[in-house]
N, C-alpha and C. Protein backbone atom coordinates (compact mmCIF):
# COMPACT_ATOMS: atom_id res chain seq x y z
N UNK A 1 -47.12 -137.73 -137.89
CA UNK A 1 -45.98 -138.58 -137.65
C UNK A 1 -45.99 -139.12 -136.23
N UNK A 2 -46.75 -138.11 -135.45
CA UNK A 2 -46.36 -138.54 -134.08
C UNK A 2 -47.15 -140.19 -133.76
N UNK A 3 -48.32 -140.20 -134.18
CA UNK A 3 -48.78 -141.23 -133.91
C UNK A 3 -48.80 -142.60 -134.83
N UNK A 4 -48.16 -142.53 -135.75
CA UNK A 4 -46.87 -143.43 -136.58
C UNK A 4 -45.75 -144.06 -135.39
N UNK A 5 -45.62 -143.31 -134.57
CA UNK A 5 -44.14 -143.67 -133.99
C UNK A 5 -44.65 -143.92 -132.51
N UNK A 6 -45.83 -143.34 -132.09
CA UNK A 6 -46.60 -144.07 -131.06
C UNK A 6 -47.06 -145.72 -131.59
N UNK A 7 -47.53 -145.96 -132.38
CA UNK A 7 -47.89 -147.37 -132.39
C UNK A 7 -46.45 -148.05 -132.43
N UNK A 8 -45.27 -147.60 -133.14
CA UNK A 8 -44.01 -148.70 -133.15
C UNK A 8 -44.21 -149.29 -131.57
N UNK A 9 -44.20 -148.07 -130.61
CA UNK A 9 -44.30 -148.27 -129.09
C UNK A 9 -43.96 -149.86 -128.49
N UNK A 10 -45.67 -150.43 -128.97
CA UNK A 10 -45.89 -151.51 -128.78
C UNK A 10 -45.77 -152.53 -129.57
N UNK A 11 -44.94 -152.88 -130.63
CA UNK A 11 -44.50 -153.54 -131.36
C UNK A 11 -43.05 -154.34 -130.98
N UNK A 12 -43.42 -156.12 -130.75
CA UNK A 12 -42.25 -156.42 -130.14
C UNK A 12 -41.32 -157.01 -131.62
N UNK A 13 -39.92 -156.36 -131.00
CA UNK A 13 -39.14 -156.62 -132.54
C UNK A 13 -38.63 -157.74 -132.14
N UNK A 14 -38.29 -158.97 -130.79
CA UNK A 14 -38.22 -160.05 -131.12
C UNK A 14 -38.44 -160.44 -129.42
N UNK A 15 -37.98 -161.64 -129.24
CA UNK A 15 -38.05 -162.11 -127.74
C UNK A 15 -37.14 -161.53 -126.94
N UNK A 16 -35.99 -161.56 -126.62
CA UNK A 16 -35.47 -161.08 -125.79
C UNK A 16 -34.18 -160.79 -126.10
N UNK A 17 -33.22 -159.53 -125.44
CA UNK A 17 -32.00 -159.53 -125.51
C UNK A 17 -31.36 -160.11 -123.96
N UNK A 18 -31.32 -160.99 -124.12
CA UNK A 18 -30.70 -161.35 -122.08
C UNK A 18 -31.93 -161.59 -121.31
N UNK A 19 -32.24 -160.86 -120.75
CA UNK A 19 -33.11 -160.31 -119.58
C UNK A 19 -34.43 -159.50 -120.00
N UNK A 20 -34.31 -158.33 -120.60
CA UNK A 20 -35.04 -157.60 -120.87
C UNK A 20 -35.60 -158.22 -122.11
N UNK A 21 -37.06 -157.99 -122.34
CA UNK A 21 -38.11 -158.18 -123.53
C UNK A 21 -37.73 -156.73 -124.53
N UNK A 22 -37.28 -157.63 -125.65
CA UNK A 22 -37.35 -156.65 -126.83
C UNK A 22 -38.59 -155.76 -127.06
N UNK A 23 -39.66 -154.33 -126.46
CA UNK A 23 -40.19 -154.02 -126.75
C UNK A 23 -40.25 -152.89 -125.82
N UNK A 24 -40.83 -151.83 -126.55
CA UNK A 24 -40.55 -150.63 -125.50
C UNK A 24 -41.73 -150.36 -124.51
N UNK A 25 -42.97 -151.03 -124.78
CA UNK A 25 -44.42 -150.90 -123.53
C UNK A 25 -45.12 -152.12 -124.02
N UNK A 26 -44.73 -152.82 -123.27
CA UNK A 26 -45.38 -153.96 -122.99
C UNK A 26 -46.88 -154.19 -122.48
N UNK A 27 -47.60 -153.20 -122.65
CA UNK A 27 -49.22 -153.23 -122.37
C UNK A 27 -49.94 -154.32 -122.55
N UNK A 28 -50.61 -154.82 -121.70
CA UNK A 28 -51.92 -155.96 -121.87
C UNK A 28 -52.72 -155.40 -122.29
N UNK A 29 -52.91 -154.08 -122.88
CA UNK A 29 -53.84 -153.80 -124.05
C UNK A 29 -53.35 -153.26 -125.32
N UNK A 30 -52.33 -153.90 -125.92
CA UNK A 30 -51.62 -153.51 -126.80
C UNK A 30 -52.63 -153.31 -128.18
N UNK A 31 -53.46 -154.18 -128.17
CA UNK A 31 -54.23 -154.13 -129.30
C UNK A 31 -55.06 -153.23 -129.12
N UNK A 32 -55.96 -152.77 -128.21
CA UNK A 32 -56.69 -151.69 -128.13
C UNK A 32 -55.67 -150.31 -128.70
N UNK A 33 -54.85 -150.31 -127.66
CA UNK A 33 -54.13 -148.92 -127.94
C UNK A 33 -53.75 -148.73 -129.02
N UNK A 34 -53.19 -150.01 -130.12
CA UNK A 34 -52.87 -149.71 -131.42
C UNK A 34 -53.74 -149.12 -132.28
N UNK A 35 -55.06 -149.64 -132.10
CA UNK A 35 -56.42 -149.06 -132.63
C UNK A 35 -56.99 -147.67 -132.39
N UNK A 36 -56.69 -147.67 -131.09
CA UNK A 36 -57.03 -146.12 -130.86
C UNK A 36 -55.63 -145.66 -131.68
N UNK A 37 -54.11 -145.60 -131.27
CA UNK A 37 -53.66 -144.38 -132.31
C UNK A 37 -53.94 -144.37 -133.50
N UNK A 38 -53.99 -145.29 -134.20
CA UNK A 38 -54.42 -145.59 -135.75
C UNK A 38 -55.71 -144.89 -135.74
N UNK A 39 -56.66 -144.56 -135.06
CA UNK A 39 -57.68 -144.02 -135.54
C UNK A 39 -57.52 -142.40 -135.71
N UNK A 40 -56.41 -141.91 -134.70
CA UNK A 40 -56.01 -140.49 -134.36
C UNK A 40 -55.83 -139.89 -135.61
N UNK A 41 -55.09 -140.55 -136.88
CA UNK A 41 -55.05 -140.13 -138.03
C UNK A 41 -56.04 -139.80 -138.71
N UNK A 42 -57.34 -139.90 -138.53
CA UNK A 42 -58.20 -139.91 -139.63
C UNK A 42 -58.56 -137.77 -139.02
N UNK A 43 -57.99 -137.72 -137.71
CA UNK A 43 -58.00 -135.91 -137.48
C UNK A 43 -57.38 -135.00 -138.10
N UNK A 44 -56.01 -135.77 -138.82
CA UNK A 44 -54.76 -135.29 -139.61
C UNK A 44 -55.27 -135.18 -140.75
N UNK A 45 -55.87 -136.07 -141.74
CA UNK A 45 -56.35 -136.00 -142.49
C UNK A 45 -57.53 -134.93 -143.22
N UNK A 46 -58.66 -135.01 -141.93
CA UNK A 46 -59.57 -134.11 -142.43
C UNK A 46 -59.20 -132.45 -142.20
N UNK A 47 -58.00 -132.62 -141.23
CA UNK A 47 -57.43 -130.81 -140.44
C UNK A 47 -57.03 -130.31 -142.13
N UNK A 48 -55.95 -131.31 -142.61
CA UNK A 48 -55.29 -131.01 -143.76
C UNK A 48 -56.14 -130.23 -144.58
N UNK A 49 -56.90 -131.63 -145.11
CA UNK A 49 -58.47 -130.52 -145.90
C UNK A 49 -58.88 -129.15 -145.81
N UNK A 50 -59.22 -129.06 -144.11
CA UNK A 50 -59.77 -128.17 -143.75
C UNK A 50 -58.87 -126.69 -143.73
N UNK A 51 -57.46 -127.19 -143.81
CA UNK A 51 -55.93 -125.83 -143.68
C UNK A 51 -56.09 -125.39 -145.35
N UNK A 52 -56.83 -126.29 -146.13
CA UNK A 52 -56.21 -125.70 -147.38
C UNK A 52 -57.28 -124.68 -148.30
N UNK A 53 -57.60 -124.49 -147.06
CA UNK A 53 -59.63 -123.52 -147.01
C UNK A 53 -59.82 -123.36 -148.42
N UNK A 54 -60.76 -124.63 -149.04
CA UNK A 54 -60.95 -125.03 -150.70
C UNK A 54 -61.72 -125.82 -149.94
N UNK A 55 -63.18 -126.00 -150.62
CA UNK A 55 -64.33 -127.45 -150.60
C UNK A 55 -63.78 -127.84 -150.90
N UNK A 56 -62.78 -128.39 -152.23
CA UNK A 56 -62.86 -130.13 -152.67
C UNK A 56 -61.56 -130.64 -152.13
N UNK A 57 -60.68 -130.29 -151.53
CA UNK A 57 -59.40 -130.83 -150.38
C UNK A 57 -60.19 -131.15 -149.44
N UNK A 58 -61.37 -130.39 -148.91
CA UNK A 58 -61.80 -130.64 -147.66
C UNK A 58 -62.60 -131.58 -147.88
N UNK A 59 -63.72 -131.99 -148.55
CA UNK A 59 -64.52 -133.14 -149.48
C UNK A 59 -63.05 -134.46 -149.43
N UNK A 60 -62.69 -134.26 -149.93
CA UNK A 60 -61.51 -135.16 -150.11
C UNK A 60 -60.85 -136.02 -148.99
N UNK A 61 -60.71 -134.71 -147.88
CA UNK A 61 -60.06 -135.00 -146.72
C UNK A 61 -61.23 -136.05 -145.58
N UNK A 62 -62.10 -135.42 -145.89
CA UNK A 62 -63.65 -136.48 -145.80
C UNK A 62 -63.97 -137.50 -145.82
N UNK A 63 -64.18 -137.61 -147.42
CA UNK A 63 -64.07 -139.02 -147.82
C UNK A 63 -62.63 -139.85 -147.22
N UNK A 64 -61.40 -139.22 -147.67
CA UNK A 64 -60.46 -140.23 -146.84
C UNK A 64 -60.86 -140.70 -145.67
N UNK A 65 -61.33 -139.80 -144.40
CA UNK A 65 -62.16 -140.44 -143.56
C UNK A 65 -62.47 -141.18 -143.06
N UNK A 66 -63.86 -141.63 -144.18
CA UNK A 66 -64.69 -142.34 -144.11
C UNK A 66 -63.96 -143.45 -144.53
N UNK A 67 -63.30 -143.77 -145.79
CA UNK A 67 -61.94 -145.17 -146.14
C UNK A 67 -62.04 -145.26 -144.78
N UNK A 68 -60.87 -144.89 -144.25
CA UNK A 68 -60.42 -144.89 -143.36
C UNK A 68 -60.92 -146.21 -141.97
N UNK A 69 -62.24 -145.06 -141.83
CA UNK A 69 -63.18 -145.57 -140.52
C UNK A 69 -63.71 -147.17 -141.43
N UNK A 70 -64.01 -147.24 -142.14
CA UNK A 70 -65.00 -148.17 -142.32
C UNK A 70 -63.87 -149.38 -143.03
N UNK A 71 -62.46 -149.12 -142.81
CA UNK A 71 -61.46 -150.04 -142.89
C UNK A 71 -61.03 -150.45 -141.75
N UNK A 72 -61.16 -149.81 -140.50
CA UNK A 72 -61.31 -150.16 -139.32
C UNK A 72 -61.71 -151.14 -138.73
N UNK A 73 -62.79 -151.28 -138.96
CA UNK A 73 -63.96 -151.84 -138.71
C UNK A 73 -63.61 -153.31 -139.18
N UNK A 74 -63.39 -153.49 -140.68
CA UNK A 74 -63.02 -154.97 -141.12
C UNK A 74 -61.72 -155.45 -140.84
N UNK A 75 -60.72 -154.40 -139.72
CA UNK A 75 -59.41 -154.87 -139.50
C UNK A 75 -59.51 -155.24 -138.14
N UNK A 76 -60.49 -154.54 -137.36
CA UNK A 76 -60.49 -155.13 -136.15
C UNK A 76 -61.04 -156.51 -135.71
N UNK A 77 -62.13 -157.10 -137.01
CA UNK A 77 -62.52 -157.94 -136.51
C UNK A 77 -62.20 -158.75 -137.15
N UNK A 78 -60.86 -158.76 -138.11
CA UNK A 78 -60.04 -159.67 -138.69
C UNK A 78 -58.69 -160.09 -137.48
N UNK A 79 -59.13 -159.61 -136.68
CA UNK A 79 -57.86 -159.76 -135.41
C UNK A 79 -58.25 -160.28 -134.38
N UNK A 80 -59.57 -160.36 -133.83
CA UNK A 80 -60.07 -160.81 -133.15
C UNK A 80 -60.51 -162.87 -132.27
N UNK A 81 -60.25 -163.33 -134.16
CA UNK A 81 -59.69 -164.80 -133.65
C UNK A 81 -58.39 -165.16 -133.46
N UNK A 82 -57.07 -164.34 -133.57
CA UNK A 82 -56.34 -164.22 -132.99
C UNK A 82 -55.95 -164.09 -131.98
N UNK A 83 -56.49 -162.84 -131.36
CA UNK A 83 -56.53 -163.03 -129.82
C UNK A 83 -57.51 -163.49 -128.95
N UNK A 84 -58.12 -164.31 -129.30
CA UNK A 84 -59.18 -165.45 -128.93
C UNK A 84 -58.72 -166.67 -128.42
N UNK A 85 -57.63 -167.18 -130.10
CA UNK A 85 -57.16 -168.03 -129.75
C UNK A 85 -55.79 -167.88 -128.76
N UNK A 86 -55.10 -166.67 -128.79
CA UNK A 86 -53.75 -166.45 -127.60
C UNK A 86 -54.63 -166.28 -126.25
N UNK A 87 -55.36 -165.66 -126.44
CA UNK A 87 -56.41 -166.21 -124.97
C UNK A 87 -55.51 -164.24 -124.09
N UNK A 88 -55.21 -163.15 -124.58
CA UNK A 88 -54.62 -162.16 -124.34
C UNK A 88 -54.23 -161.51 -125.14
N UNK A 89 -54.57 -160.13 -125.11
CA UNK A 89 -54.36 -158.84 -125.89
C UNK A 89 -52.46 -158.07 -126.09
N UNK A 90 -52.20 -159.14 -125.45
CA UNK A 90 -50.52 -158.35 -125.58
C UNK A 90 -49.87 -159.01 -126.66
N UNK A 91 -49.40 -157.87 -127.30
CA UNK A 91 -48.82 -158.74 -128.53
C UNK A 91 -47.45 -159.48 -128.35
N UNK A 92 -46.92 -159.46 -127.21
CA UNK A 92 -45.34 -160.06 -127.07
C UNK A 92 -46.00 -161.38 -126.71
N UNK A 93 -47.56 -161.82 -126.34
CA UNK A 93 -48.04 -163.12 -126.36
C UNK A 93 -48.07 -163.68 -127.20
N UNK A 94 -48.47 -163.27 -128.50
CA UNK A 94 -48.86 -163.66 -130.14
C UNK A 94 -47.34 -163.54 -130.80
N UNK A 95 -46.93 -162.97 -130.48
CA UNK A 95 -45.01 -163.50 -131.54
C UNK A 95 -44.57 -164.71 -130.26
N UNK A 96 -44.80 -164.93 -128.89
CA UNK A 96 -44.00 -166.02 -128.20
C UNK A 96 -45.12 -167.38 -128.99
């Protein structure tokens, strides 16, 4: 859960209230960091497996994994002409 509620982090819910930017960390590497927590899960996954001391949970917890990683891979570089074209990695650039 924890790193569910780490990525909201950097998620801007709109432009502004007044003064302050609707978003709670405004990082110029928002997209990296989202990627790294999103990847943190795939540890949750295989631990699970591994707590329920049985091969085929743990096989299981595995293969989820591997989904996982190799969905990565085609999501990151489905994002990439995006922030190509915003010309910056912060996402409160790409919703303005």
């Amino acid at each position: 859960m924890i790193p569910s509620l780490l990525t909201v982090a950097i998620i801007p819910f709109g432009s502004m209230i007044g003064s302050p930017k609707m978003v709670i960390a405004d990082l110029n590497v928002g997209v990296l960091y989202s990627f790294g927590i999103v990847s943190l899960s795939v540890y949750g996954i295989v631990l699970a497996g591994y707590a329920a001391n049985s091969k085929y949970p743990f096989l299981g917890g595995i293969r989820s994994s591997a989904q996982l990683i190799s969905y990565e891979i085609a999501m990151g570089m489905s994002v990439v002409p995006i922030f190509i074209i915003v010309g910056g990695l912060r996402l409160s650039q790409v919703v303005e």
